[in-house]
N, C-alpha and C. Protein backbone atom coordinates (compact mmCIF):
# COMPACT_ATOMS: atom_id res chain seq x y z
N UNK A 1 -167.62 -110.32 -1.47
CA UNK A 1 -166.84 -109.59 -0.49
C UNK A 1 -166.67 -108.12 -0.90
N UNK A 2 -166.49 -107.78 -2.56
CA UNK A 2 -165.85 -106.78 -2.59
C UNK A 2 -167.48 -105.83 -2.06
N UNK A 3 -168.57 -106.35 -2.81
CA UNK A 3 -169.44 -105.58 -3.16
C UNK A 3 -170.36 -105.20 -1.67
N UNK A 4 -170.26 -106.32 -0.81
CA UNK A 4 -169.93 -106.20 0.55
C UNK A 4 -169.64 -104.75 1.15
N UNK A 5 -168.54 -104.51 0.83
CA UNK A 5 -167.30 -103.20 1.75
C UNK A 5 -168.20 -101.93 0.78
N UNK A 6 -168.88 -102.31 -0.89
CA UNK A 6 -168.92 -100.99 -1.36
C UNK A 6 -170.23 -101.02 -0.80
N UNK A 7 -171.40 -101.31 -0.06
CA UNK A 7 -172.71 -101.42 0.45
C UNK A 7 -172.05 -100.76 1.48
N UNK A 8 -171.19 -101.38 2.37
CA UNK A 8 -171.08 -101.12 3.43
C UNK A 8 -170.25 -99.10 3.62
N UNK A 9 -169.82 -98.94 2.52
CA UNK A 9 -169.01 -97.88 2.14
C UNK A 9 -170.16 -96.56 2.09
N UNK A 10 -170.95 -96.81 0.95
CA UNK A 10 -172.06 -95.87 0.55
C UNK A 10 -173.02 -95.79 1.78
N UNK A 11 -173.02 -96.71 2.46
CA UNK A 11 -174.24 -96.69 3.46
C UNK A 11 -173.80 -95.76 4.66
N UNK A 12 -172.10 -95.71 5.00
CA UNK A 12 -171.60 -95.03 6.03
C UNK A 12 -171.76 -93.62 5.49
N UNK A 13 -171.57 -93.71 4.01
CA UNK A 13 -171.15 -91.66 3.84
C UNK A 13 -172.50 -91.44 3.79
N UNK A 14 -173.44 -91.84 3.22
CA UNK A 14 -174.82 -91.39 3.03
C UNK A 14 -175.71 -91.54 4.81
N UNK A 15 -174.57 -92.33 5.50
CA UNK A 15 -175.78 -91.68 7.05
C UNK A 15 -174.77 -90.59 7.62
N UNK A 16 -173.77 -90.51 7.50
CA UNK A 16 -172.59 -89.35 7.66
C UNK A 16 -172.98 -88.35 6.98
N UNK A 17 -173.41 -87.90 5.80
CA UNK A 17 -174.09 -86.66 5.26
C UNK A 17 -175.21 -86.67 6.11
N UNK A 18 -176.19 -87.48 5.91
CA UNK A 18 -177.39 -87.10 6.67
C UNK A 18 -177.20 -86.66 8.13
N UNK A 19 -176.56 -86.53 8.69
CA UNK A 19 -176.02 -86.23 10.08
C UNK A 19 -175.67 -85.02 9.90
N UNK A 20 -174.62 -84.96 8.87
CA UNK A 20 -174.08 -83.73 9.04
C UNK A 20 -174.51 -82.38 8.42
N UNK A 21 -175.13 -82.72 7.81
CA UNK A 21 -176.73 -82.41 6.88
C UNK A 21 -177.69 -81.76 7.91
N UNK A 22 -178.18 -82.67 9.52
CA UNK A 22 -178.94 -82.31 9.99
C UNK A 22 -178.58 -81.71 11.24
N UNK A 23 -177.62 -81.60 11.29
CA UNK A 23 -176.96 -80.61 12.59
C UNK A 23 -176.99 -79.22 12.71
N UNK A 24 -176.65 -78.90 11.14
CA UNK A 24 -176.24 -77.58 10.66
C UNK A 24 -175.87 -76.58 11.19
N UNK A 25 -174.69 -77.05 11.81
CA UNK A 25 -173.85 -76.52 12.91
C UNK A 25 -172.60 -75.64 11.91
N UNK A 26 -172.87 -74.12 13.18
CA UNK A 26 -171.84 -72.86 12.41
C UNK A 26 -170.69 -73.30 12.78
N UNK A 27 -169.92 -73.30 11.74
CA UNK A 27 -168.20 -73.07 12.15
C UNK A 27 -168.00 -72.59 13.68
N UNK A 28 -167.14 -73.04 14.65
CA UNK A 28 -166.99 -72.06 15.71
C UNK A 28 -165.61 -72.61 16.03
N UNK A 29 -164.99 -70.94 16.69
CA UNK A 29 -163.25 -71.40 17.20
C UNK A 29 -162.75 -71.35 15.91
N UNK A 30 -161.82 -72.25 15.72
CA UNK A 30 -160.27 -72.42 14.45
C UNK A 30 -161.20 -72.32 13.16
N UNK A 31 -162.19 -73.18 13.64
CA UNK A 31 -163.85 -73.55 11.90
C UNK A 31 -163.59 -72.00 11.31
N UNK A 32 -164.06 -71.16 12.04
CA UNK A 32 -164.45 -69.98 11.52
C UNK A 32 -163.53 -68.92 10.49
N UNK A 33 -162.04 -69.47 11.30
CA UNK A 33 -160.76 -68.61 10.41
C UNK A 33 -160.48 -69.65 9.46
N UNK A 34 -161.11 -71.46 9.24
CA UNK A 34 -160.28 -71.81 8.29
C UNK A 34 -161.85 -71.91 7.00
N UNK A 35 -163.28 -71.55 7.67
CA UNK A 35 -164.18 -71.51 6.83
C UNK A 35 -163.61 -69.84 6.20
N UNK A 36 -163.27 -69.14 6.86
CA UNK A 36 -163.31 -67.87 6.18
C UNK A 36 -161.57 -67.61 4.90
N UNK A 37 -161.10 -68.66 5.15
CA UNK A 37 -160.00 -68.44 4.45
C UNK A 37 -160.11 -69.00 3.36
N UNK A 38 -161.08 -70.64 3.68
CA UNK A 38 -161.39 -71.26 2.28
C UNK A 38 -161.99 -70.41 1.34
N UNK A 39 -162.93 -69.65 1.91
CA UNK A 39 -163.84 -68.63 1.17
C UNK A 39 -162.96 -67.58 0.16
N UNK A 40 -161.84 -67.21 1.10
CA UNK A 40 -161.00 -66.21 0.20
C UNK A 40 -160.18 -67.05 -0.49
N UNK A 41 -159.86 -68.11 -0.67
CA UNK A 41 -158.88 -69.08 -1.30
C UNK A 41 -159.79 -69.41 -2.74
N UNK A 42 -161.13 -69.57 -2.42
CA UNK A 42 -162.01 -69.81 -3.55
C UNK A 42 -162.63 -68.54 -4.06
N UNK A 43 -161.92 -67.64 -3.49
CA UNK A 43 -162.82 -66.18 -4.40
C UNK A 43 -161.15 -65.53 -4.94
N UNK A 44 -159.97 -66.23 -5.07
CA UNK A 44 -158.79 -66.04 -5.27
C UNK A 44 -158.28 -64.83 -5.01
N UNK A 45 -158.16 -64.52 -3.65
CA UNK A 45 -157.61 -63.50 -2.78
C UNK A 45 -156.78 -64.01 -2.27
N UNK A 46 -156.51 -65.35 -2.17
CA UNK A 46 -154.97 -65.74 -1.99
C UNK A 46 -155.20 -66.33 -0.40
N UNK A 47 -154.08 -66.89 0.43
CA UNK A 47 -154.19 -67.40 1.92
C UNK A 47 -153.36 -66.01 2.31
N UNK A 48 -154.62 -65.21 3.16
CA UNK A 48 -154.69 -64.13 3.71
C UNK A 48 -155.56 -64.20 5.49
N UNK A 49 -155.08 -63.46 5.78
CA UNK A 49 -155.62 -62.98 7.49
C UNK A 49 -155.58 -61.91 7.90
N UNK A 50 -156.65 -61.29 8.37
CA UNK A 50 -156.93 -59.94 8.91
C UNK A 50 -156.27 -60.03 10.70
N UNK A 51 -155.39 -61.03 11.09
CA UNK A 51 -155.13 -61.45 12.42
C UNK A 51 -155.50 -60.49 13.47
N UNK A 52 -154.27 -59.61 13.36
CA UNK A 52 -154.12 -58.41 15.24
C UNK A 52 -155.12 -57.33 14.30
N UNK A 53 -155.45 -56.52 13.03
CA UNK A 53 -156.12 -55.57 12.78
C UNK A 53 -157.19 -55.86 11.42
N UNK A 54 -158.37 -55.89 12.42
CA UNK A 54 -159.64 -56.29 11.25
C UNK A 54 -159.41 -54.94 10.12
N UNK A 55 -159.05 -53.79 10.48
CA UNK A 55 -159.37 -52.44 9.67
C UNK A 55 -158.30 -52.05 8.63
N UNK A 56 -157.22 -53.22 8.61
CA UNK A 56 -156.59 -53.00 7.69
C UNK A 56 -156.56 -54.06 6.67
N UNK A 57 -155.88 -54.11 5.57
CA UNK A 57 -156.08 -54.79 4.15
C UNK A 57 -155.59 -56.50 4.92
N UNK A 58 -156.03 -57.49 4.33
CA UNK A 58 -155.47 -58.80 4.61
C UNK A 58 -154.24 -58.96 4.73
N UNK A 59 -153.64 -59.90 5.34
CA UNK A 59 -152.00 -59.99 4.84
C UNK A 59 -151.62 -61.71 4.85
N UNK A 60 -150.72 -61.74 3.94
CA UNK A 60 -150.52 -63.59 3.81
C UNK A 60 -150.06 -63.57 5.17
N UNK A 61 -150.22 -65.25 5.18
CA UNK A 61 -149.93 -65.68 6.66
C UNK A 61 -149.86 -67.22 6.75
N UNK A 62 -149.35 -67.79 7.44
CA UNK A 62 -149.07 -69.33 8.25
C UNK A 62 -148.90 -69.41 9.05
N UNK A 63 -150.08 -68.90 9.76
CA UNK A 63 -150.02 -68.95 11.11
C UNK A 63 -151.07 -70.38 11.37
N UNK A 64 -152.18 -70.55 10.58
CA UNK A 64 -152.74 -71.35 10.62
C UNK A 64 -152.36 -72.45 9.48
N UNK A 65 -152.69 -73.67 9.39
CA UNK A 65 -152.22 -74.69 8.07
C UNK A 65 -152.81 -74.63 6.82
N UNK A 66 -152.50 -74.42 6.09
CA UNK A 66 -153.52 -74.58 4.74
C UNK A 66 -154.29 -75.68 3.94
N UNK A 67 -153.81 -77.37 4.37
CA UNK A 67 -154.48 -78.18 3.80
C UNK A 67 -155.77 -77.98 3.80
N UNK A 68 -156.64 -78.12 5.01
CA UNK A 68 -158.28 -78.24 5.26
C UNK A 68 -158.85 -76.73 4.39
N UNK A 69 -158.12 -75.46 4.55
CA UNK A 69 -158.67 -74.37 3.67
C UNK A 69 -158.82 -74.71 2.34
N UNK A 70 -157.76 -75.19 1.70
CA UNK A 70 -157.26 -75.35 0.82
C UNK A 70 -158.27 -76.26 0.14
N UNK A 71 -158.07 -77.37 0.97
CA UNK A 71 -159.08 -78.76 -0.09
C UNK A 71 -160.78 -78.14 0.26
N UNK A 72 -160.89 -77.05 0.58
CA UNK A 72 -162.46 -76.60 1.37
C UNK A 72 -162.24 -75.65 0.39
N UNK A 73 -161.60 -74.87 -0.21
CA UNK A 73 -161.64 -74.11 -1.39
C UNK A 73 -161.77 -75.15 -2.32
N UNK A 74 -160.95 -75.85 -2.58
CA UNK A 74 -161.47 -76.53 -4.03
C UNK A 74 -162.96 -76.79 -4.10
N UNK A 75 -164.02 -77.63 -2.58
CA UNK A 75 -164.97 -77.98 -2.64
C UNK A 75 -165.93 -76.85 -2.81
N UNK A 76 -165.48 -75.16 -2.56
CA UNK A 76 -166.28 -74.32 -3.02
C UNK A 76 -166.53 -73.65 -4.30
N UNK A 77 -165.39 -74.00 -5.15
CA UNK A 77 -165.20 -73.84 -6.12
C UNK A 77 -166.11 -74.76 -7.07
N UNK A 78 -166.21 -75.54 -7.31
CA UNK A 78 -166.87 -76.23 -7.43
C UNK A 78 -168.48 -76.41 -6.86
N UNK A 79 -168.52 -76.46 -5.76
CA UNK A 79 -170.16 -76.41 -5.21
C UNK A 79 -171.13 -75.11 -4.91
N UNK A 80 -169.88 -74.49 -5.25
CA UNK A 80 -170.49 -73.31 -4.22
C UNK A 80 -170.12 -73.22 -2.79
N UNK A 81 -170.20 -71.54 -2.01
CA UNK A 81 -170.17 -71.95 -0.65
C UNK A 81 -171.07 -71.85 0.33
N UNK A 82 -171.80 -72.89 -0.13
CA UNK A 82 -173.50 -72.98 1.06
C UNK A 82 -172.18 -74.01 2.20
N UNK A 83 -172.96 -74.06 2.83
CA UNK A 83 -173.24 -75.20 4.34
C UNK A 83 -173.08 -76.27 4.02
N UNK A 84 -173.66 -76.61 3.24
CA UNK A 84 -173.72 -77.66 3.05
C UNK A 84 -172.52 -78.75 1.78
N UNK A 85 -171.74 -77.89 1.28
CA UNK A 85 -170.51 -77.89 0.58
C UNK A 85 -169.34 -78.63 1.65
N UNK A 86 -169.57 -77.93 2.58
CA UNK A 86 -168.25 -78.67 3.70
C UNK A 86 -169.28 -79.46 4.25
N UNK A 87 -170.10 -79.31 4.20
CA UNK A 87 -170.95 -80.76 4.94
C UNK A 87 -170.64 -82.55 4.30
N UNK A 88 -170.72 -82.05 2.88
CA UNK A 88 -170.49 -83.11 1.56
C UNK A 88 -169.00 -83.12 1.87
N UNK A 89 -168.08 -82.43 1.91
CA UNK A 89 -166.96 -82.72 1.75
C UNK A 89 -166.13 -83.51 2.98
N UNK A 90 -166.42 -82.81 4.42
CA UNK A 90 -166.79 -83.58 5.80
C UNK A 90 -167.13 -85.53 5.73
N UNK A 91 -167.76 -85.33 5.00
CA UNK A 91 -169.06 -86.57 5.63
C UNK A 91 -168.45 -87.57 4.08
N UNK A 92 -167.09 -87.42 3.45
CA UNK A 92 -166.23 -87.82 2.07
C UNK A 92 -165.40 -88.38 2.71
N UNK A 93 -165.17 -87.63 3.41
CA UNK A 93 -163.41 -87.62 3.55
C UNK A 93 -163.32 -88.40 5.44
């Protein structure tokens, strides 16, 4: 039974990567401010937003949530930040 659920476990994330693997679909909408925050969260610039003025310096903010940045920084930290980093981490969780 147990070994069952872990076949059945590995087989879901490994066709779930491959999917998400082969889409290779850009961030778009909310993706894009919480791919770009993970990025500054993992280059330790802190949870920052350029919101109402791109031309001035970042400024902290909660306007948006920080879990998904947050655990998407750790996975860049660690992997790097290709595409395929939130793809692995996506297709985990």
């Amino acid at each position: 039974m147990r070994r069952d659920l872990m076949v059945l476990f590995v087989g879901a994330a490994c066709l779930r990567l491959a999917v998400a693997l082969a889409l290779d679909a850009p961030p778009s909408w909310d993706g894009v401010i919480y791919e770009r925050a993970a990025r500054q969260l993992a280059a330790g610039e802190g949870y920052t937003q350029r919101m109402l003025n791109p031309k001035k310096p970042p400024r902290p903010t909660a306007f948006y949530p920080v879990g998904f940045p947050a655990t998407l920084a750790g996975a860049y930290r660690v992997l790097g930040t290709q595409a395929w980093s939130a793809a692995l981490l996506q297709a985990i969780a």
